[in-house]
C-alpha atoms as a PDB file:
ATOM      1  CA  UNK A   1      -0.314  22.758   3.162  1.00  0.00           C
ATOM      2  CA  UNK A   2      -1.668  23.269  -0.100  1.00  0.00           C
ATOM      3  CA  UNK A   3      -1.534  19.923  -1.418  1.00  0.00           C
ATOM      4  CA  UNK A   4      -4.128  18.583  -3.498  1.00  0.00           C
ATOM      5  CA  UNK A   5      -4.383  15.194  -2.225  1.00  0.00           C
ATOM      6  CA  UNK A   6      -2.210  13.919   0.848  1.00  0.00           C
ATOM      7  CA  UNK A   7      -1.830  10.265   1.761  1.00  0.00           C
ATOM      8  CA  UNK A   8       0.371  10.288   4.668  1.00  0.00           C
ATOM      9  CA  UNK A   9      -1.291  11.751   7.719  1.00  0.00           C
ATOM     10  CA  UNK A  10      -1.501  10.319  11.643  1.00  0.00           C
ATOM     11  CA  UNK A  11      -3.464  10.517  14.017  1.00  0.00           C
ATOM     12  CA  UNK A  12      -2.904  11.511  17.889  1.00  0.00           C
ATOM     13  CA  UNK A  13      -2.934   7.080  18.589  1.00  0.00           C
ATOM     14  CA  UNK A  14       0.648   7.062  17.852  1.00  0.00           C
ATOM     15  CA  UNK A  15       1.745   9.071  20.736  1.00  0.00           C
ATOM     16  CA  UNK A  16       3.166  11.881  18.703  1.00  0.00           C
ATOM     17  CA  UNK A  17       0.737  13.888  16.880  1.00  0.00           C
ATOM     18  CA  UNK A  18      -2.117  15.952  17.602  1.00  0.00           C
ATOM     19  CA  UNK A  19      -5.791  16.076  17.096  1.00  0.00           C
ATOM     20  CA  UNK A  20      -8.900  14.380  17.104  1.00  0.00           C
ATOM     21  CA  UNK A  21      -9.327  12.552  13.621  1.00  0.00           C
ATOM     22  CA  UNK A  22     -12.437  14.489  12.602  1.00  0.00           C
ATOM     23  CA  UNK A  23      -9.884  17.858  12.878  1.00  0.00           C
ATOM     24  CA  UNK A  24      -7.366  15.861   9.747  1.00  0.00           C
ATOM     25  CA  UNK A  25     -10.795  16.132   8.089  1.00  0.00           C
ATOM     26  CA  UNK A  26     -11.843  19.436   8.749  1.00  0.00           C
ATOM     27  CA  UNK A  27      -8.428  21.294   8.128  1.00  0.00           C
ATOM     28  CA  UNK A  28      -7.904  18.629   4.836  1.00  0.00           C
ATOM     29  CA  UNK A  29     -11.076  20.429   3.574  1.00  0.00           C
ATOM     30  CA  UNK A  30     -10.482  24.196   4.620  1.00  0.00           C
ATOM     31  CA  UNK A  31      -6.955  23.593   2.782  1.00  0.00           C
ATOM     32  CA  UNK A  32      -8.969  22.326  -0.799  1.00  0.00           C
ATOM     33  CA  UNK A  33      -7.773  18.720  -0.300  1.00  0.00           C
ATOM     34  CA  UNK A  34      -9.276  16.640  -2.465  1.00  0.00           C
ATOM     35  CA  UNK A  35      -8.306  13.028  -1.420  1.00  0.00           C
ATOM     36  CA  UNK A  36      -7.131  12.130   2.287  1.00  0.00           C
ATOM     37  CA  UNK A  37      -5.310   9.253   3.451  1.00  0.00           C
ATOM     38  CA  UNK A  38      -4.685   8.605   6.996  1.00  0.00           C
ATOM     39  CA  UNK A  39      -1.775   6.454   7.279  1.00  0.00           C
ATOM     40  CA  UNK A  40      -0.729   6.128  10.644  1.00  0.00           C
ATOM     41  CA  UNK A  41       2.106   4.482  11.997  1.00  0.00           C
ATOM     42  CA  UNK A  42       1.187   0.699  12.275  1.00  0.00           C
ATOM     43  CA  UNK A  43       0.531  -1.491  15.770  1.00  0.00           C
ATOM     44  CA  UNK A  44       2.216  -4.924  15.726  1.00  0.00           C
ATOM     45  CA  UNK A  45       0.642  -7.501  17.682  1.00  0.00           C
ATOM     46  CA  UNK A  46       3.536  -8.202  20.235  1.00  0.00           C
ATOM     47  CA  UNK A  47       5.449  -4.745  20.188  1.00  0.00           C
ATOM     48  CA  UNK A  48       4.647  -2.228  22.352  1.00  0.00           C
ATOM     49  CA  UNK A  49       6.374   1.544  21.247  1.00  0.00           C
ATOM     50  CA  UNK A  50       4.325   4.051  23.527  1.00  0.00           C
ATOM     51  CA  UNK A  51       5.028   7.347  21.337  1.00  0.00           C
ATOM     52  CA  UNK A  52       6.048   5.805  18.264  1.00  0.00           C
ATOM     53  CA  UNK A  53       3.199   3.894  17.369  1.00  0.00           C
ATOM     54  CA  UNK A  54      -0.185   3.310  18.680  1.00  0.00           C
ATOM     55  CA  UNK A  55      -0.940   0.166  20.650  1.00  0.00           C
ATOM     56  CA  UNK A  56      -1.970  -3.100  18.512  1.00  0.00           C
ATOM     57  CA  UNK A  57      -5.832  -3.324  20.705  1.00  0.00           C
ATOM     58  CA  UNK A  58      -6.255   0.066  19.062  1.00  0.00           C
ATOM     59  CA  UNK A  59      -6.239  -0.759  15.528  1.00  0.00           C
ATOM     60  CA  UNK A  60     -10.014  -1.287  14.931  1.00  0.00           C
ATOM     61  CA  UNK A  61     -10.791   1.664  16.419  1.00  0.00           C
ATOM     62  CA  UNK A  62      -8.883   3.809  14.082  1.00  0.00           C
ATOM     63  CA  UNK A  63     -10.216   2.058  11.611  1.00  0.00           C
ATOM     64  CA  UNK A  64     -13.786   2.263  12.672  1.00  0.00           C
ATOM     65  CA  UNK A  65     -13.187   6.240  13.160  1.00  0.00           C
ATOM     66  CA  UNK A  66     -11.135   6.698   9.845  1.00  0.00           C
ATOM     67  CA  UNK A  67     -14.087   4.426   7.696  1.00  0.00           C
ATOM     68  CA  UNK A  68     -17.107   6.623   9.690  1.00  0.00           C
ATOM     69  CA  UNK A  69     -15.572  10.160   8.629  1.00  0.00           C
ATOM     70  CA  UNK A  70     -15.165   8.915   4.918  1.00  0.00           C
ATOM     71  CA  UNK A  71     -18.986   8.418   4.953  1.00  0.00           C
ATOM     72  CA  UNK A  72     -19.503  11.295   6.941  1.00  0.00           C
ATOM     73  CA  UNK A  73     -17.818  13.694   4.682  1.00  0.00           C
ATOM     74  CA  UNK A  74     -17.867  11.450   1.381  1.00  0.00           C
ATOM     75  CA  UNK A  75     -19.637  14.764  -0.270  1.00  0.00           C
ATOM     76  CA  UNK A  76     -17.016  16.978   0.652  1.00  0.00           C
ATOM     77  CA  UNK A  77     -13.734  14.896   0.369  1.00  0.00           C
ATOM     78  CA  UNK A  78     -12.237  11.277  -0.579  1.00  0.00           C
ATOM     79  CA  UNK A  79     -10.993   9.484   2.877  1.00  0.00           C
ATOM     80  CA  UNK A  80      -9.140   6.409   2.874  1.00  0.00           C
ATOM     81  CA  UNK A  81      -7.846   4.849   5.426  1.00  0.00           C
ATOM     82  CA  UNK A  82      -4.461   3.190   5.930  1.00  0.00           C
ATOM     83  CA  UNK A  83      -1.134   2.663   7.462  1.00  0.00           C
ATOM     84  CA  UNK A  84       2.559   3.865   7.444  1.00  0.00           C
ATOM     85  CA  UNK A  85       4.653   0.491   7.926  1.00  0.00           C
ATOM     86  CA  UNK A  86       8.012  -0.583   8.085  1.00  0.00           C
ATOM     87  CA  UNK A  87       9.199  -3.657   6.938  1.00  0.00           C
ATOM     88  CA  UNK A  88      10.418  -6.751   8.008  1.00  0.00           C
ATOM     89  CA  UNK A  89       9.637 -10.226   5.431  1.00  0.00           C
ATOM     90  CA  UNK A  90       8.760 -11.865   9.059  1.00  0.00           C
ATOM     91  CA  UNK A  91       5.277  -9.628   8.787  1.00  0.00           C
ATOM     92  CA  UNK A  92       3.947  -9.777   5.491  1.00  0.00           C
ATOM     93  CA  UNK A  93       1.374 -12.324   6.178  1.00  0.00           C
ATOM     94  CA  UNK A  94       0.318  -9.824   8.599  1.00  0.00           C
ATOM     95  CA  UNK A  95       0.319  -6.548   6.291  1.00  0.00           C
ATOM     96  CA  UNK A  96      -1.613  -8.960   3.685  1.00  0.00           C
ATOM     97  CA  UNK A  97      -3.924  -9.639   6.205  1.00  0.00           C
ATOM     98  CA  UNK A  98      -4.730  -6.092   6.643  1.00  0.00           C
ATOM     99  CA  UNK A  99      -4.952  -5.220   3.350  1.00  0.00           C
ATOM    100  CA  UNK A 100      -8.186  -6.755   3.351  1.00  0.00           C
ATOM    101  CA  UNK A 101      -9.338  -4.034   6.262  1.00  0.00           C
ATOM    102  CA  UNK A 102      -7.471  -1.255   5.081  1.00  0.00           C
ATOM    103  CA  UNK A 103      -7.061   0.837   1.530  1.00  0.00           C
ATOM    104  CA  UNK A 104      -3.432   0.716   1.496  1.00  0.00           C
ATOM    105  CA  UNK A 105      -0.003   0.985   3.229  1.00  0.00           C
ATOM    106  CA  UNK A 106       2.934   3.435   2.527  1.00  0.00           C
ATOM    107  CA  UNK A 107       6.555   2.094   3.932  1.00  0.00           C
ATOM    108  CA  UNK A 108       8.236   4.052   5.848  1.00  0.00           C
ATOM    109  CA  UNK A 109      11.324   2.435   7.300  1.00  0.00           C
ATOM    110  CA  UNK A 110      12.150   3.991  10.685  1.00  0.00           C
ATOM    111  CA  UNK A 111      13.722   1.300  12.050  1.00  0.00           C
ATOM    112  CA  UNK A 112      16.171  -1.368  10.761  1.00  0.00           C
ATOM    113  CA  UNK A 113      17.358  -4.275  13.272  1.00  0.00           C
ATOM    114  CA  UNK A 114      21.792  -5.279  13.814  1.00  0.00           C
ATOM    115  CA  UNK A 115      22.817  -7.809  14.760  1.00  0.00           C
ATOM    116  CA  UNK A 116      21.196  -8.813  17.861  1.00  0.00           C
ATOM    117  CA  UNK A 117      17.470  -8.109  16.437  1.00  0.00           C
ATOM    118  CA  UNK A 118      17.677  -5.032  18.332  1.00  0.00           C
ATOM    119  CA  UNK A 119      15.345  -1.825  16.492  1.00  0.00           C
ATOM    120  CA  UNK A 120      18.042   0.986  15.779  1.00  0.00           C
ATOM    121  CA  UNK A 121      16.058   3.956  14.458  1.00  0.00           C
ATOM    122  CA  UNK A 122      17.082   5.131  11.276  1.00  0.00           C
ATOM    123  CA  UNK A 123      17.297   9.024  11.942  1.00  0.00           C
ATOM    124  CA  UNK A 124      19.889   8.797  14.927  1.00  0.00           C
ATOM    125  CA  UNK A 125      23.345   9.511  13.609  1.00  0.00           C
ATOM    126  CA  UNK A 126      25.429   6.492  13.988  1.00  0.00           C
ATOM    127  CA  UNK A 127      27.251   6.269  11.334  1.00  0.00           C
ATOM    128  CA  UNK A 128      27.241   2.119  10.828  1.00  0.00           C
ATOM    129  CA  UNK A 129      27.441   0.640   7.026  1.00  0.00           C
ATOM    130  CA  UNK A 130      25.740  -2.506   8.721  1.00  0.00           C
ATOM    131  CA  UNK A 131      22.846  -0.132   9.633  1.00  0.00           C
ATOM    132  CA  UNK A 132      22.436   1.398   6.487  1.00  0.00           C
ATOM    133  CA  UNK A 133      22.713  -1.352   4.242  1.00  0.00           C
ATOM    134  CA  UNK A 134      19.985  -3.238   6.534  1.00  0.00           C
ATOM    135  CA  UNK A 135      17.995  -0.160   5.833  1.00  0.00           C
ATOM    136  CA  UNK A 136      18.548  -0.506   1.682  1.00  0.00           C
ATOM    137  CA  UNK A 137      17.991  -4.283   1.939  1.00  0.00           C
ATOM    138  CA  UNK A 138      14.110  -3.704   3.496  1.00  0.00           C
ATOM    139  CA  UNK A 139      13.443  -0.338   1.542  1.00  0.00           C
ATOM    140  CA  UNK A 140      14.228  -2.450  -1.567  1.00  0.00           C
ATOM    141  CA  UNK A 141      12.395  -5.808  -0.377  1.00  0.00           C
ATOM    142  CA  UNK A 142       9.324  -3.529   0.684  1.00  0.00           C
ATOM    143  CA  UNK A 143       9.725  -2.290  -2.802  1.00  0.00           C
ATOM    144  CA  UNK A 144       9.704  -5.365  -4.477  1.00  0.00           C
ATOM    145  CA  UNK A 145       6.782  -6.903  -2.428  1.00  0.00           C
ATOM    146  CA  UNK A 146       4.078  -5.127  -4.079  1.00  0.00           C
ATOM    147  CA  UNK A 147       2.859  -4.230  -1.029  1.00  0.00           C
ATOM    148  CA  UNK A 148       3.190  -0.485  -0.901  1.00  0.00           C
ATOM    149  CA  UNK A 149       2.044   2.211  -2.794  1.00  0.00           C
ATOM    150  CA  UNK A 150       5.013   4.559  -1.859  1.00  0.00           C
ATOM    151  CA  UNK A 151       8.229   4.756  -0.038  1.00  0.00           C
ATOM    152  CA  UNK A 152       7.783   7.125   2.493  1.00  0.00           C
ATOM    153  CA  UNK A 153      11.195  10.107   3.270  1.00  0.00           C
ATOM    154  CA  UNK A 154      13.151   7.547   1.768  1.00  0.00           C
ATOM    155  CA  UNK A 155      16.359   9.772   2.542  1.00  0.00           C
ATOM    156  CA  UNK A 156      15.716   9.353   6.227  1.00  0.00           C
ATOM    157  CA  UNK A 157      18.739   7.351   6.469  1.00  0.00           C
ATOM    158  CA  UNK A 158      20.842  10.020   5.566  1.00  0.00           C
ATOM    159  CA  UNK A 159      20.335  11.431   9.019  1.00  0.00           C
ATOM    160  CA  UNK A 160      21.961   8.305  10.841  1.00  0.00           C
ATOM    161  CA  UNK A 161      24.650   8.227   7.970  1.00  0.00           C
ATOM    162  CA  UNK A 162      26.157  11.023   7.744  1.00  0.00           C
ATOM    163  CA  UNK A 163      29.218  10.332   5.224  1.00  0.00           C
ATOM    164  CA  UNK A 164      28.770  11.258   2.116  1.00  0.00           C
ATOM    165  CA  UNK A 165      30.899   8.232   0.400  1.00  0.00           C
ATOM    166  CA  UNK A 166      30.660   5.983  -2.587  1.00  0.00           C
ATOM    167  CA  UNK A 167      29.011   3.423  -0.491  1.00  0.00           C
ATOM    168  CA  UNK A 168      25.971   5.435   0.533  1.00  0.00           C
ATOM    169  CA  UNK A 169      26.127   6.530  -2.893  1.00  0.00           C
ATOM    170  CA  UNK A 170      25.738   2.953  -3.811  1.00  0.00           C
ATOM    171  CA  UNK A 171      22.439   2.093  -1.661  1.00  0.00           C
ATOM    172  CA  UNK A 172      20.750   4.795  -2.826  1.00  0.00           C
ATOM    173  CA  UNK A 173      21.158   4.241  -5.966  1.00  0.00           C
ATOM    174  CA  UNK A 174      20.152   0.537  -5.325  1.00  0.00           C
ATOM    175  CA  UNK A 175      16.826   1.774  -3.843  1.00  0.00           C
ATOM    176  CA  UNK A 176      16.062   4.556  -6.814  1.00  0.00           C
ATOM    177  CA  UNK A 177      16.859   1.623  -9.382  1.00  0.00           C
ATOM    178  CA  UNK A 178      14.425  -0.788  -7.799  1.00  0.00           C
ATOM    179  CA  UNK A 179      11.654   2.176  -7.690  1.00  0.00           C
ATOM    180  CA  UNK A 180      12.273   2.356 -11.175  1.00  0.00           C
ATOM    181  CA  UNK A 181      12.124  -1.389 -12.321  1.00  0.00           C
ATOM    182  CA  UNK A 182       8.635  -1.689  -9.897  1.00  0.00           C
ATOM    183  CA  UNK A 183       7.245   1.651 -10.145  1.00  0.00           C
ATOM    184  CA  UNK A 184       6.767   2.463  -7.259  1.00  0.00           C
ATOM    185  CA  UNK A 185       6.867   6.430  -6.350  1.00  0.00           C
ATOM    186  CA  UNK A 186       9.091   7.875  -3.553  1.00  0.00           C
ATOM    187  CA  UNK A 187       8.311  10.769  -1.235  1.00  0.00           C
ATOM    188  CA  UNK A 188       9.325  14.053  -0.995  1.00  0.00           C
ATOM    189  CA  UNK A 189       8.643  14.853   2.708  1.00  0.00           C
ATOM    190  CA  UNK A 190       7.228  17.739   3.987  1.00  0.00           C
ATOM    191  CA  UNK A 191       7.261  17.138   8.134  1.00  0.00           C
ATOM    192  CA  UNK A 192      11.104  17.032   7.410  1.00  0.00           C
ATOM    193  CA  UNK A 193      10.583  20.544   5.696  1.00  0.00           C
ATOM    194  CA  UNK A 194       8.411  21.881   8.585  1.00  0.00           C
ATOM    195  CA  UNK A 195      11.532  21.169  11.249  1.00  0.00           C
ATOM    196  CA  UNK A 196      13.657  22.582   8.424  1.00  0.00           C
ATOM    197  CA  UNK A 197      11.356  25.712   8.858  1.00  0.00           C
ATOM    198  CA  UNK A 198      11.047  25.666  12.283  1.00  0.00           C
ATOM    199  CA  UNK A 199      14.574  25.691  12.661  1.00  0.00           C
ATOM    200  CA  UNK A 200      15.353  28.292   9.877  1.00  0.00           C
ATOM    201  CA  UNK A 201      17.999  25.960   8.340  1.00  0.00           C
ATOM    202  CA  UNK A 202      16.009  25.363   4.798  1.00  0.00           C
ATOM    203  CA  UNK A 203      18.849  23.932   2.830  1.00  0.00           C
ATOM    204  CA  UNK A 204      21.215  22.978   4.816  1.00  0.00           C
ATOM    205  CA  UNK A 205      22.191  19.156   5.986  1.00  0.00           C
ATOM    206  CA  UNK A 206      20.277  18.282   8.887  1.00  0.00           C
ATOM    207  CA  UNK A 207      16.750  17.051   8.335  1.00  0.00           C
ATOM    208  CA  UNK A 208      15.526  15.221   5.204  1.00  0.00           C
ATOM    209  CA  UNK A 209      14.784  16.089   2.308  1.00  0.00           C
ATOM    210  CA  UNK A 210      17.926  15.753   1.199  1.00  0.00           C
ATOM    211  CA  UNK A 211      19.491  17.458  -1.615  1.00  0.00           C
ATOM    212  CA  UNK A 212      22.377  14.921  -1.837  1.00  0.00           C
ATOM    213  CA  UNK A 213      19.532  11.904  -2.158  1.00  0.00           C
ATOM    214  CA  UNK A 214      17.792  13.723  -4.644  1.00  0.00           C
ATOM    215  CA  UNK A 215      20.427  14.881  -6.558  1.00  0.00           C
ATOM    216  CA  UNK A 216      21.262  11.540  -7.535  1.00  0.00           C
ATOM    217  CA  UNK A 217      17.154  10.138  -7.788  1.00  0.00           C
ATOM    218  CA  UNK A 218      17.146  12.755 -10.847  1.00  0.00           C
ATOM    219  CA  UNK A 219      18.880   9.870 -12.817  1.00  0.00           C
ATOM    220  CA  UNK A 220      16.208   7.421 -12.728  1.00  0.00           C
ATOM    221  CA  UNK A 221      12.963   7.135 -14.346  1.00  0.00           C
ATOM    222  CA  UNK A 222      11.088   7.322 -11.033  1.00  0.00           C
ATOM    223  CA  UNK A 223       7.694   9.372  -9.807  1.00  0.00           C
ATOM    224  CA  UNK A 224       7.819  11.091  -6.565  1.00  0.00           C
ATOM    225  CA  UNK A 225       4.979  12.095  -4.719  1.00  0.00           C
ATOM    226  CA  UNK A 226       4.522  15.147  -2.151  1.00  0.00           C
ATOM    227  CA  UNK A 227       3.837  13.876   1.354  1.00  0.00           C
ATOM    228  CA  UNK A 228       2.504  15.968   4.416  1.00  0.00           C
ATOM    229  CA  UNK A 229       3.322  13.735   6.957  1.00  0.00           C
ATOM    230  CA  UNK A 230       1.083  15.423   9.174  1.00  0.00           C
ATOM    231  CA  UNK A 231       1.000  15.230  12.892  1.00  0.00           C
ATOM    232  CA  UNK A 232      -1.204  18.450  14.063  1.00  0.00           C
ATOM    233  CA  UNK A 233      -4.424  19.490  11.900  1.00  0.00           C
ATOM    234  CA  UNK A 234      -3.280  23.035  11.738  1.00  0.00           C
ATOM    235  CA  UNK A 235      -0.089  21.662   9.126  1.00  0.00           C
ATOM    236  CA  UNK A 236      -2.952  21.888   6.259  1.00  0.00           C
ATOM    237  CA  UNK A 237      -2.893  25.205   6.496  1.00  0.00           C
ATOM    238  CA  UNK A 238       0.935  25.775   6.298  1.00  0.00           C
ATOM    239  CA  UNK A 239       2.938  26.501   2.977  1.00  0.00           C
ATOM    240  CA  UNK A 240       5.303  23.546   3.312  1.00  0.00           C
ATOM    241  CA  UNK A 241       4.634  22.596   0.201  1.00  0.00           C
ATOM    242  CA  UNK A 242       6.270  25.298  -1.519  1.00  0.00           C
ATOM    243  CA  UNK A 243       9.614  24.224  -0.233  1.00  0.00           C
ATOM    244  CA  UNK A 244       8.695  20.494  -1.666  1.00  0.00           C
ATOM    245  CA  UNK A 245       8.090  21.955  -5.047  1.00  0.00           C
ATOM    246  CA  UNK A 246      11.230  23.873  -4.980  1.00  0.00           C
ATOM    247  CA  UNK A 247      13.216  20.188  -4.772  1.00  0.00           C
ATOM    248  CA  UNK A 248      10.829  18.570  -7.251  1.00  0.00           C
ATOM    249  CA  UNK A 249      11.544  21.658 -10.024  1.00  0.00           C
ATOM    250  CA  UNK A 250      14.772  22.052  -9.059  1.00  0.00           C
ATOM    251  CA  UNK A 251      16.153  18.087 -10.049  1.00  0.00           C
ATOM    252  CA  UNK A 252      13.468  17.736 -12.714  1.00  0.00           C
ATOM    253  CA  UNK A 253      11.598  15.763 -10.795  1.00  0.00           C
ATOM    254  CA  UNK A 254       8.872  13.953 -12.159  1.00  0.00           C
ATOM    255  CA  UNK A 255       5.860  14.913  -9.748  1.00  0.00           C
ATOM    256  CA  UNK A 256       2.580  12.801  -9.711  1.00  0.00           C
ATOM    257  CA  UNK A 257       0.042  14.145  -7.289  1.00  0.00           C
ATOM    258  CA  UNK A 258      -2.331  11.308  -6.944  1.00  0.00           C
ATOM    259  CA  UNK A 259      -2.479   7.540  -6.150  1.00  0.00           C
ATOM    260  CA  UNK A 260      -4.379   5.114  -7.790  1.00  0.00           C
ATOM    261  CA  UNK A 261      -5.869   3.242  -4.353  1.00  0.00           C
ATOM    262  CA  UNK A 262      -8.607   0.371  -4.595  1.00  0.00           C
ATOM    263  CA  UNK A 263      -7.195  -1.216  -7.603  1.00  0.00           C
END
């Protein structure tokens, strides 16, 4: 993964990745990464998702771990430590909150909620314009809250809806013009790549990054940024990336490579 600064990386407390933390660290540096944000997926106080996120009495020990490795290795590389979030107006007191702990917070919507306040996860194929336009209503309202510093495989949606009609054409163009009018950058994702890889389908419709999405991002004046999305240390030292410049050159993308955090 020959990225020169990633932001979005977990850790094994979410149920799904790999590792001890001081392995991120160690593989980040091997791999000439200068800036590392861990950003795993964030606890709620009254949810419990065993392998989707870690639990909420966990929280300040990640933090703890992430804040002693950026002094640990502060000579070597830039740590900061943070969380991937989705979002939902009900917790933004609480995100504030932790914004006062943490460096920062990238969205990434995984789950939106129908009708019965039930979590539908956004990469099951389903099919449902209620689902997806829940999903453009919080990707634009986490937009607009100044809250993020990036929206995280934005295109995820487009594995639960699978049409490719005017309507889905519609919400993403709703999201790409609000990441215009607020600046804020949207991801290119490279763990989507890496089952793209693993699968040998690079290119074809199955796992974001999505041509179709970015095809029509091109239009806007946005930035996108590269993100690893790491669950196992040993993805530093993949060539992911490669396939994540491909999309950026081939729409024109316009590709910033750093965030400005502690601002």
């Amino acid at each position: 993964m020959k990225l020169i600064n990633n932001y979005h990386t977990h850790t094994a407390r979410c149920g799904h990745a790999l590792g001890e933390d001081e392995e991120y660290v160690l593989n980040a540096i091997k791999a000439g990464v200068e800036e590392l944000g861990f950003s795993d997926h964030i606890p709620f106080p009254d949810v419990s998702q065993p392998g989707v996120r870690m639990e909420y009495d966990r929280l300040n020990e990640y933090i703890d771990s992430i804040n002693a490795l950026k002094e640990k290795y502060k000579d070597q590389i830039k740590i900061y430590v943070g969380f991937e979030a989705e979002y939902f107006s009900e917790v933004k007191n609480y995100y504030k909150d932790l914004l006062k702990k943490v460096d920062y917070l990238i969205c990434g919507q995984h789950f939106s909620l129908n009708s019965d306040r039930k979590m539908i996860y956004s990469g099951y194929k389903h099919d449902d314009k209620s689902v997806l336009e829940d999903y453009t209503i919080r990707v634009v309202d986490a937009i607009e809250s100044g809250l993020f510093k990036y929206i995280a495989h934005p295109d995820i949606i487009l594995n639960s809806y699978t049409l490719r009609d005017e309507y889905l054409d519609s919400c993403i163009r709703r999201i790409c013009e609000a990441a215009e009018r607020c600046h804020v950058p949207l991801e290119v994702n490279l763990e989507g790549i890496k089952k793209q890889v693993s699968l040998d389908i690079i290119g074809k419709e199955r796992f974001y990054p999505y041509d179709y999405f970015w095809n029509i991002a091109k239009e806007y004046k946005i930035d996108v940024i590269l993100g690893g999305d790491i669950h196992d240390p040993v993805d530093f030292l993949a060539d992911y990336d490669k396939h994540g410049y491909n999309i950026i050159g081939k729409f024109g993308l316009h590709h910033i490579q750093k965030l400005i955090i502690n601002e």
